[in-house]
Protein backbone atom coordinates (compact mmCIF):
# COMPACT_ATOMS: atom_id res chain seq x y z
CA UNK A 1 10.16 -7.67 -3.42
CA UNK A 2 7.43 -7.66 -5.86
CA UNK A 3 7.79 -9.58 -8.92
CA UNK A 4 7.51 -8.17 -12.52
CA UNK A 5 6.76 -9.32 -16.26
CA UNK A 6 8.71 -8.65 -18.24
CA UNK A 7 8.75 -8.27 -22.59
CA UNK A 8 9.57 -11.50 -22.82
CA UNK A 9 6.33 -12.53 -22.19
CA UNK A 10 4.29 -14.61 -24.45
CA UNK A 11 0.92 -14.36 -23.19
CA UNK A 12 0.17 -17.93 -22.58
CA UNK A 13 -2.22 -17.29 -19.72
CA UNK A 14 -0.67 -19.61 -17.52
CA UNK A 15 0.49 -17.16 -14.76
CA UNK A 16 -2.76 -15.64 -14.34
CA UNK A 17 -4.98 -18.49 -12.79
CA UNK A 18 -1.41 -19.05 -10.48
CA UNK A 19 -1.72 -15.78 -8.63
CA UNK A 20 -3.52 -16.43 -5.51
CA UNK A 21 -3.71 -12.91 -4.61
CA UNK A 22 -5.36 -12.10 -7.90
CA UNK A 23 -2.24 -9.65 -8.61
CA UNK A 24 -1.53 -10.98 -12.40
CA UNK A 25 -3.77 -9.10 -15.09
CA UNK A 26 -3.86 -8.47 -18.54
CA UNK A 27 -2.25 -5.75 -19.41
CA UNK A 28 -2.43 -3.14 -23.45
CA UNK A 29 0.25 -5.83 -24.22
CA UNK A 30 1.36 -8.22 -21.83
CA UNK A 31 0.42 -9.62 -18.65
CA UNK A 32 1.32 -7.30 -15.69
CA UNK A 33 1.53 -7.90 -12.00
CA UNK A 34 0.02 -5.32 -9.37
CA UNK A 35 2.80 -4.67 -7.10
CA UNK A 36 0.26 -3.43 -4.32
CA UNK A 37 -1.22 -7.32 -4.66
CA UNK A 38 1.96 -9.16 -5.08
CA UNK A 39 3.52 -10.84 -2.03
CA UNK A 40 5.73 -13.69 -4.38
CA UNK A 41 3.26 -16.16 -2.96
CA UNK A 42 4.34 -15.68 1.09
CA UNK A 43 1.61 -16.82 2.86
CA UNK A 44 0.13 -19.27 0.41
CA UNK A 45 3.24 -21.45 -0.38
CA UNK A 46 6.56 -21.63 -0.86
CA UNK A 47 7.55 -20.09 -4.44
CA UNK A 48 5.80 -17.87 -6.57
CA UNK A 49 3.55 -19.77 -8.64
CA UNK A 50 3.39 -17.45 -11.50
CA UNK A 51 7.35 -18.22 -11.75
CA UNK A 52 7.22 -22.19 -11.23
CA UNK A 53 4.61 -22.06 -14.48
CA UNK A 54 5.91 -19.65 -16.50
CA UNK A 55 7.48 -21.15 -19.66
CA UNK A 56 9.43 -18.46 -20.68
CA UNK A 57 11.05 -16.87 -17.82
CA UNK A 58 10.07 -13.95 -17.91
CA UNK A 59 8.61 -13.48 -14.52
CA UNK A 60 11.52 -11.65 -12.60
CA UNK A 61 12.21 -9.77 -9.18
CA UNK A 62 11.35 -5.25 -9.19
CA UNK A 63 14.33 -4.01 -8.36
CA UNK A 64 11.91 -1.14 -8.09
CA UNK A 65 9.80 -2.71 -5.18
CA UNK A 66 12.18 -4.54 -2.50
CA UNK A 67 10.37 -6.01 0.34
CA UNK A 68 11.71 -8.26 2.54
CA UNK A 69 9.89 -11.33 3.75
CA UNK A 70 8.39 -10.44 6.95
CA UNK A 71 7.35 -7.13 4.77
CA UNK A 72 5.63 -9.30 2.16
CA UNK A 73 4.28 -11.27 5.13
CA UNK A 74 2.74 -8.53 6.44
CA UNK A 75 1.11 -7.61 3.30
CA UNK A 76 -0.47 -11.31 2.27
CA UNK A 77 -1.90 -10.45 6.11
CA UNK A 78 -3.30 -7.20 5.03
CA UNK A 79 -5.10 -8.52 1.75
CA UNK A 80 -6.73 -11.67 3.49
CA UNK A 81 -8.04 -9.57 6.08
CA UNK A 82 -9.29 -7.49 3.72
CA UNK A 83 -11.15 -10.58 1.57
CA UNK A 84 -12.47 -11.97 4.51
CA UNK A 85 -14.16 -8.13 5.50
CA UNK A 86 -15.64 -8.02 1.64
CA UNK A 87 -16.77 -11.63 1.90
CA UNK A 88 -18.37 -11.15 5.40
CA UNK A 89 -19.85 -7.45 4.65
């Protein structure tokens, strides 16, 4: 499933710069993750990085967005091939 930010968060930045699917932004308050961009890091490694840096915990699964592995699979697929048909076109 997607991951979410909750209003715990402090706004350190950290998370940001962590998202290798550029699916952390600043939000009117808090830092907010695109759901559309977020595949918890499948594809690129092995935990979400925006949860292994964040020092307040407050980066937690959407109940509201469940997608199982081979979904969110599918979807890091879907956004590289898209990056590589901007960065070629």
């Amino acid at each position: 499933m997607a991951l979410r930010i909750t209003d715990e968060c402090i706004n350190c930045d950290v998370c940001e710069p962590e998202c290798p699917n550029g699916a952390i932004a600043q939000g009117q308050e808090i830092y907010v993750i695109d759901p559309l961009r977020c595949t918890e890091c499948v594809g690129h490694f092995d935990a979400p990085q925006c949860r292994t840096v964040c020092p307040v915990d407050c980066i937690l699964p959407d109940p509201q967005r469940v997608e199982s592995r081979e979904r969110l699979y599918a979807k890091y697929l879907a956004l590289a091939a898209g990056e590589q048909r901007a960065a070629s076109g």
